[in-house]
Protein backbone atom coordinates (compact mmCIF):
# COMPACT_ATOMS: atom_id res chain seq x y z
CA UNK A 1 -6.02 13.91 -9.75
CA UNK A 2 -7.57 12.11 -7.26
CA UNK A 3 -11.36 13.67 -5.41
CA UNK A 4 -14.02 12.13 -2.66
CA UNK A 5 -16.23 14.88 -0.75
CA UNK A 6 -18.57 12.85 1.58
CA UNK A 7 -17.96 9.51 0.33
CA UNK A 8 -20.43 6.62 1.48
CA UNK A 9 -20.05 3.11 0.65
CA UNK A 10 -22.30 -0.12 2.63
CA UNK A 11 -22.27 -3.24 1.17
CA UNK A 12 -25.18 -5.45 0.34
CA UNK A 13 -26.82 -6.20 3.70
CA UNK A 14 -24.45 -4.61 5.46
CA UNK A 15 -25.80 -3.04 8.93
CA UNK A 16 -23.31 0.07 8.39
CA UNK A 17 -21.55 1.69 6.36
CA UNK A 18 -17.86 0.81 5.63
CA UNK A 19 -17.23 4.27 4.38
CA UNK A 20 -18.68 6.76 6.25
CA UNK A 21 -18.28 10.48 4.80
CA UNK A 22 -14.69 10.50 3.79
CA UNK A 23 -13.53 13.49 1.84
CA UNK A 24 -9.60 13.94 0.43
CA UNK A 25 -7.68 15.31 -2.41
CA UNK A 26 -4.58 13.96 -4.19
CA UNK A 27 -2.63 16.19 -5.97
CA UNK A 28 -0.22 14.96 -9.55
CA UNK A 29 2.84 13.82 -8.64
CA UNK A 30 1.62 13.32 -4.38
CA UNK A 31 1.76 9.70 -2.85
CA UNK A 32 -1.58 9.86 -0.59
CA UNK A 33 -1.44 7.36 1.94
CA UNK A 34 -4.40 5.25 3.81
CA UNK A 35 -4.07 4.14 6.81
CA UNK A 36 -5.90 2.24 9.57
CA UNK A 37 -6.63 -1.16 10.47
CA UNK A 38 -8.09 -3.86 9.21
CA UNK A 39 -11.63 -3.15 8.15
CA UNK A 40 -11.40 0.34 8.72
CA UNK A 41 -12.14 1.22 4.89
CA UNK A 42 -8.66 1.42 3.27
CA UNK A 43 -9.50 -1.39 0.28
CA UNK A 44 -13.08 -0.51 -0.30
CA UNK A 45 -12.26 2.99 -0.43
CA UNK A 46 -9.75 2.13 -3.59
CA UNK A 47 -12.27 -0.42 -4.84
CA UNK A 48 -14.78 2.64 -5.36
CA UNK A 49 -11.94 4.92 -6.70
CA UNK A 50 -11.00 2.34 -9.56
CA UNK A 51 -14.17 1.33 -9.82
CA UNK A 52 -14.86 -2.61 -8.63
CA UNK A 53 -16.96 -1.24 -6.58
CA UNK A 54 -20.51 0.96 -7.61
CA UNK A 55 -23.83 2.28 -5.64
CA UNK A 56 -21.54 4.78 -3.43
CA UNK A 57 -23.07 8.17 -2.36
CA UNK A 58 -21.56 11.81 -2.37
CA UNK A 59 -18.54 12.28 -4.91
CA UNK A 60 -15.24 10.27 -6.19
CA UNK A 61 -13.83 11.61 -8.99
CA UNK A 62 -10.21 10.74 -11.35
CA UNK A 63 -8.47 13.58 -13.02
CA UNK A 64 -11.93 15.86 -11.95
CA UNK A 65 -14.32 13.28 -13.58
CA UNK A 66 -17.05 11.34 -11.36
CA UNK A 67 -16.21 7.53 -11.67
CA UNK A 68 -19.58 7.08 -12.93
CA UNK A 69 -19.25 9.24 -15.84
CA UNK A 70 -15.90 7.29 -17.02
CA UNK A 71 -15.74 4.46 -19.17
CA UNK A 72 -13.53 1.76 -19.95
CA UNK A 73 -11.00 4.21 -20.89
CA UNK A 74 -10.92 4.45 -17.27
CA UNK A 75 -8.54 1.96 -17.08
CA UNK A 76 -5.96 3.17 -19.27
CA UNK A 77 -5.07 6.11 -16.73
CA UNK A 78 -4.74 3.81 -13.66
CA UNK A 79 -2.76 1.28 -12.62
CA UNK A 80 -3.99 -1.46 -9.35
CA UNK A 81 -1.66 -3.54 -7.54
CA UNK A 82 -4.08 -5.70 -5.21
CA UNK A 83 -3.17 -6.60 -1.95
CA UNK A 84 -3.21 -10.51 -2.89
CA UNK A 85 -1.03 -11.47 -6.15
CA UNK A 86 -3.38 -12.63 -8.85
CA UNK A 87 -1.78 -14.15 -12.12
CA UNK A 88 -2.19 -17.15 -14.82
CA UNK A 89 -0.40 -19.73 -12.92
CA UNK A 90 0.76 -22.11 -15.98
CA UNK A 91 1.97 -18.87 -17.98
CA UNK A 92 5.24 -17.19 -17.55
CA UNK A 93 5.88 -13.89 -16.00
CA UNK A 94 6.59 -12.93 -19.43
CA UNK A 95 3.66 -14.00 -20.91
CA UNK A 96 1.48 -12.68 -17.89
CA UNK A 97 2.64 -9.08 -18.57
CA UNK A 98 2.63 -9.66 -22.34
CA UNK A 99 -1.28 -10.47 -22.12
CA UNK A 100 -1.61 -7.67 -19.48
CA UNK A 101 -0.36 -5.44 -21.70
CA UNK A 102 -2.13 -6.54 -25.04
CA UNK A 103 -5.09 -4.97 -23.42
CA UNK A 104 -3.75 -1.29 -23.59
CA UNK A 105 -2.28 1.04 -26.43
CA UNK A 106 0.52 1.72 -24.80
CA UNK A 107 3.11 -0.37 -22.53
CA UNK A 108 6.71 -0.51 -20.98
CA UNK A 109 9.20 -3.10 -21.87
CA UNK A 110 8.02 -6.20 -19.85
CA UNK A 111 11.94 -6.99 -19.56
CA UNK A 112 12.96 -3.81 -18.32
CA UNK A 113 9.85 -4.25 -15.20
CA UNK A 114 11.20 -8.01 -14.81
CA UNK A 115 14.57 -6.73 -14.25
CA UNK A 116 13.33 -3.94 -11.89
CA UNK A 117 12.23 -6.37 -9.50
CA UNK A 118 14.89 -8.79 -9.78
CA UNK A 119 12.72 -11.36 -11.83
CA UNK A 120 14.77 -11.16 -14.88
CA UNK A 121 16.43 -14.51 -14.45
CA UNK A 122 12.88 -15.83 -14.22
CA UNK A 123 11.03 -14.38 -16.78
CA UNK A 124 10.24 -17.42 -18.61
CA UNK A 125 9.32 -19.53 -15.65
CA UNK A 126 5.93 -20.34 -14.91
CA UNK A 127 4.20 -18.26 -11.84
CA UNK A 128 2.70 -20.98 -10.45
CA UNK A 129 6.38 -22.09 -9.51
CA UNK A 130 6.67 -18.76 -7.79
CA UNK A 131 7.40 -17.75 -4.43
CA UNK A 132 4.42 -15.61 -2.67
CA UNK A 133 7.35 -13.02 -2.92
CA UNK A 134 8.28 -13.32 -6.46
CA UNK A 135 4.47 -13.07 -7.04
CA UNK A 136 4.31 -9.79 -5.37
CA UNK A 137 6.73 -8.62 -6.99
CA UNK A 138 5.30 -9.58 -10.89
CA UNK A 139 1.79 -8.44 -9.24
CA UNK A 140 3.72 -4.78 -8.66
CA UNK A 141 5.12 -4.13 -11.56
CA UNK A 142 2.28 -5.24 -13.65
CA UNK A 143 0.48 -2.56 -12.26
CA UNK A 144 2.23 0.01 -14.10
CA UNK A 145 3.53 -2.31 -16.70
CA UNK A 146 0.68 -0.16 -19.01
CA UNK A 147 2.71 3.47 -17.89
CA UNK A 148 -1.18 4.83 -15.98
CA UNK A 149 -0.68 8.65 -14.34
CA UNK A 150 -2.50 6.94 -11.54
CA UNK A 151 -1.18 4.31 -9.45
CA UNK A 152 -3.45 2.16 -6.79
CA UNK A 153 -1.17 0.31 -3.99
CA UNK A 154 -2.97 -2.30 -1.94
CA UNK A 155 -0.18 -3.21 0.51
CA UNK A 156 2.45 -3.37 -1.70
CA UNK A 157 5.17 -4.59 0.69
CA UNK A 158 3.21 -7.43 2.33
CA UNK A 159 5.28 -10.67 2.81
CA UNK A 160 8.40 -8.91 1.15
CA UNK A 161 11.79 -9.29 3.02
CA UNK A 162 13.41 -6.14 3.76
CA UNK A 163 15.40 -6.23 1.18
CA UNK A 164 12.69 -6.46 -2.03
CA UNK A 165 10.48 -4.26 0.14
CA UNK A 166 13.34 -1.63 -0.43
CA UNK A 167 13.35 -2.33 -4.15
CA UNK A 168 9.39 -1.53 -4.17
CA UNK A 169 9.95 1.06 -2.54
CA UNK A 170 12.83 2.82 -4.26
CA UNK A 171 10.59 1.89 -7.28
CA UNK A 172 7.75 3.95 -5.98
CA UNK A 173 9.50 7.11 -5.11
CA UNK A 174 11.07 6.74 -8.97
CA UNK A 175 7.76 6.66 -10.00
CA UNK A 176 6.41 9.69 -8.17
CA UNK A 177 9.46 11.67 -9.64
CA UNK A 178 8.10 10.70 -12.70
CA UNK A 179 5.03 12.70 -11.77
CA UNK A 180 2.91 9.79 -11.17
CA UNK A 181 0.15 10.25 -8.59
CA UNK A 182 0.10 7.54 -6.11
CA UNK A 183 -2.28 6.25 -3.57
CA UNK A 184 -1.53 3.54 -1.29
CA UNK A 185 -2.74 1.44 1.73
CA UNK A 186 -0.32 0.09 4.31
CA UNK A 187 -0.21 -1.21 7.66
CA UNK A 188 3.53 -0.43 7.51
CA UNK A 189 3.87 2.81 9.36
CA UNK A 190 7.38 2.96 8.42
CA UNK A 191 6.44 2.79 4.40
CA UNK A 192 3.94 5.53 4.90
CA UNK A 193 6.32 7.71 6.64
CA UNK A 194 9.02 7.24 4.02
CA UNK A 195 6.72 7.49 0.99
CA UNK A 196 3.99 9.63 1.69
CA UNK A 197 3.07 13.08 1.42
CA UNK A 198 0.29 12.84 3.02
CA UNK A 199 -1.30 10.38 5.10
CA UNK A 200 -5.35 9.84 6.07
CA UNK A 201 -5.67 7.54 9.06
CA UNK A 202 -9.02 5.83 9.24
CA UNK A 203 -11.41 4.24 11.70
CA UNK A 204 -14.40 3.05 11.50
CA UNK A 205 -14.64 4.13 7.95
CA UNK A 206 -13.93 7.87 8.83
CA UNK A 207 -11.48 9.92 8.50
CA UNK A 208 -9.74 10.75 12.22
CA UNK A 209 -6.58 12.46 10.78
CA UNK A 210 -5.17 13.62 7.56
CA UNK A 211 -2.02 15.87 7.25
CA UNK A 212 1.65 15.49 6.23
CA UNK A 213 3.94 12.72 8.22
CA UNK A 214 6.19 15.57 9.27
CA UNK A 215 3.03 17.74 10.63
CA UNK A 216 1.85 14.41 12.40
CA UNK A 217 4.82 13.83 14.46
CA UNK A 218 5.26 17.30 15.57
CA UNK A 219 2.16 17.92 16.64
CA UNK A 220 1.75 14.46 18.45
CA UNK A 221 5.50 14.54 19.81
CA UNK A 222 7.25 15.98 22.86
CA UNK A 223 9.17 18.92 22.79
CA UNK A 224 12.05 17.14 24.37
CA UNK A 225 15.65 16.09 23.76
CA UNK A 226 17.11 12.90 25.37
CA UNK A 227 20.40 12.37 25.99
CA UNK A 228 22.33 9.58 26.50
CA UNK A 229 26.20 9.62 28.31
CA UNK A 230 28.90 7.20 28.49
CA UNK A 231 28.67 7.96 32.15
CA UNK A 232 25.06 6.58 32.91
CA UNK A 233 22.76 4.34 32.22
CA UNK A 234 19.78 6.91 32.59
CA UNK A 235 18.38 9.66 29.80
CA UNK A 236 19.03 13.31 30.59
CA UNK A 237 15.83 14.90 29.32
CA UNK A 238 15.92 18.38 28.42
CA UNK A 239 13.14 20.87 27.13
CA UNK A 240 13.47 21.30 23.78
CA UNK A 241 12.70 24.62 23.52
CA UNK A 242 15.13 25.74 26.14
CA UNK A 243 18.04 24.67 24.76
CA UNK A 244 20.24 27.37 24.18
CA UNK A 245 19.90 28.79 27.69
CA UNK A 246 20.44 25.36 29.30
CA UNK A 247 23.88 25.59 30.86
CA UNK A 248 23.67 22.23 32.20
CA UNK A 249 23.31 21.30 28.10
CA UNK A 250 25.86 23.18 26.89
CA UNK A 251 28.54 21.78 29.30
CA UNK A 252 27.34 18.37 28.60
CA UNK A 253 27.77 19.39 25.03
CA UNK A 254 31.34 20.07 25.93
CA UNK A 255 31.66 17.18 27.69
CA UNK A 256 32.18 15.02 25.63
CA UNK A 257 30.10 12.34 27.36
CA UNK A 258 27.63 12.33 24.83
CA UNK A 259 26.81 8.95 23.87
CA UNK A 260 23.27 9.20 21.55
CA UNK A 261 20.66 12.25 21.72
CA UNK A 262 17.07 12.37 20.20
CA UNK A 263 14.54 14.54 20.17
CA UNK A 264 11.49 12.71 20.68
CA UNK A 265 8.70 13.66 17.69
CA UNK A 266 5.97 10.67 17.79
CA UNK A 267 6.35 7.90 15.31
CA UNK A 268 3.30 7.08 12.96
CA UNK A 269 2.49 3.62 14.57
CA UNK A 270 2.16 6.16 18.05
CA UNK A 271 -0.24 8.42 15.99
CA UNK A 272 -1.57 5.32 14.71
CA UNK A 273 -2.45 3.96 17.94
CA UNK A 274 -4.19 7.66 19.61
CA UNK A 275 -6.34 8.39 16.25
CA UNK A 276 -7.51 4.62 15.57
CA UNK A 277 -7.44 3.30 19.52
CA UNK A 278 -6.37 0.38 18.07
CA UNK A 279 -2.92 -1.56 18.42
């Protein structure tokens, strides 16, 4: 659904590139996640892809078209959610989605997407009375409010409370089991690990690591299990691996001591931190 194969993007008077020979595949019905810090790429690699962007080099392609051979009809198989809200202030969120939608053929029932997000009660309110939160959320749904088979995420959690940023995300994963295809930027690590498939971490505009969450924090984990007793305040560490011949385990096992055990895989703001040297 989604193709780049040596992707190059520099801005304008730029002195370098900001994406430097990036290549990935999305799959139908995979959320592909971005990730990186600030600068590394993320954004302007989606601006290309939906096409705000032009004058890249190698390939991008939707559903196994180049972006340069697609038209506006483009625009009826994706969906964008920017990373900053952007709406008619002094219209209502029901008229925002209502003239969102009069652009397209096709469209979902702007009171059903209110209601997803908990704007219901509001949907005749104008935005501009909004919280930055409640403007996310309108900015989300609106995204797919045209039902796209491609969905753009620009950090769609930012400046959500927990509790919304659950909503989103329940939201997302609904849509993927709706055979969406989904790719999204994050500085979350915790978002990506819970939504994606597969992540690609950048730096620089490259590409340092891409495979599955799960592959990720195997590979950059510790094949180690701690455990914790009611008996001390220090770990027992055991080798993973060794387990079943550990007697010293197995009696603690019996014990009954055990207070909390872990294995200790690597987290994806560790893997994060060794592919992008960045905090």
């Amino acid at each position: 659904m989604i193709h780049t194969k040596d992707l190059y993007f520099k801005y304008p008077g730029a002195a370098q590139n900001t994406v430097n020979g990036i290549s990935f595949d999305v799959g139908a019905g995979e959320i592909f996640g971005l990730l990186g810090p600030s600068g590394s790429g993320k954004s302007t690699t989606q601006k290309v892809l939906f096409k705000l962007l032009s004058g890249y080099q190698g390939s991008a392609q939707i559903k196994g078209k180049e972006i340069t051979d697609w038209g506006k009809e483009l625009y009826s198989q994706i969906g964008v959610g920017f990373e900053l809200p952007n709406h008619y202030l002094k219209l209502t969120a029901l008229e925002n989605l209502a003239f969102f939608q009069s652009f397209y053929d096709e469209g979902l029932d702007p009171m059903e997407l209110l209601k997803m997000v908990g704007l219901e009660k509001d949907a005749d309110k104008k935005v501009g009375e909004f919280s930055k939160g409640m403007k996310m959320r309108l900015n989300f749904v609106r995204s797919f409010a045209h039902n796209p088979e491609i969905l753009f995420l620009d950090e769609p959690t930012s400046g959500l409370d927990p509790s919304n940023s659950r909503i989103l995300k329940d939201i997302i994963l609904d849509l993927k089991n709706q055979g969406k295809t989904i790719l999204i930027t994050t500085h979350h690590m915790e978002d990506a690990e819970e939504l994606c498939d597969q992540v690609a971490f950048l730096s620089e505009g490259e590409i340092k690591k891409l495979d599955s969450p799960e592959n990720l924090k195997l590979e950059y984990g510790k094949r180690t299990l701690e455990v914790r007793t009611y008996g001390s305040n220090e770990p027992v560490i055991f080798d993973l691996d060794q387990l079943k011949d550990d007697k010293s385990f197995l009696e603690l096992v019996q014990s009954g001591e055990i207070k909390t055990i872990h294995s200790k895989e690597a987290n994806l703001n560790d893997i994060f931190i060794a592919t992008t040297a960045k905090k």
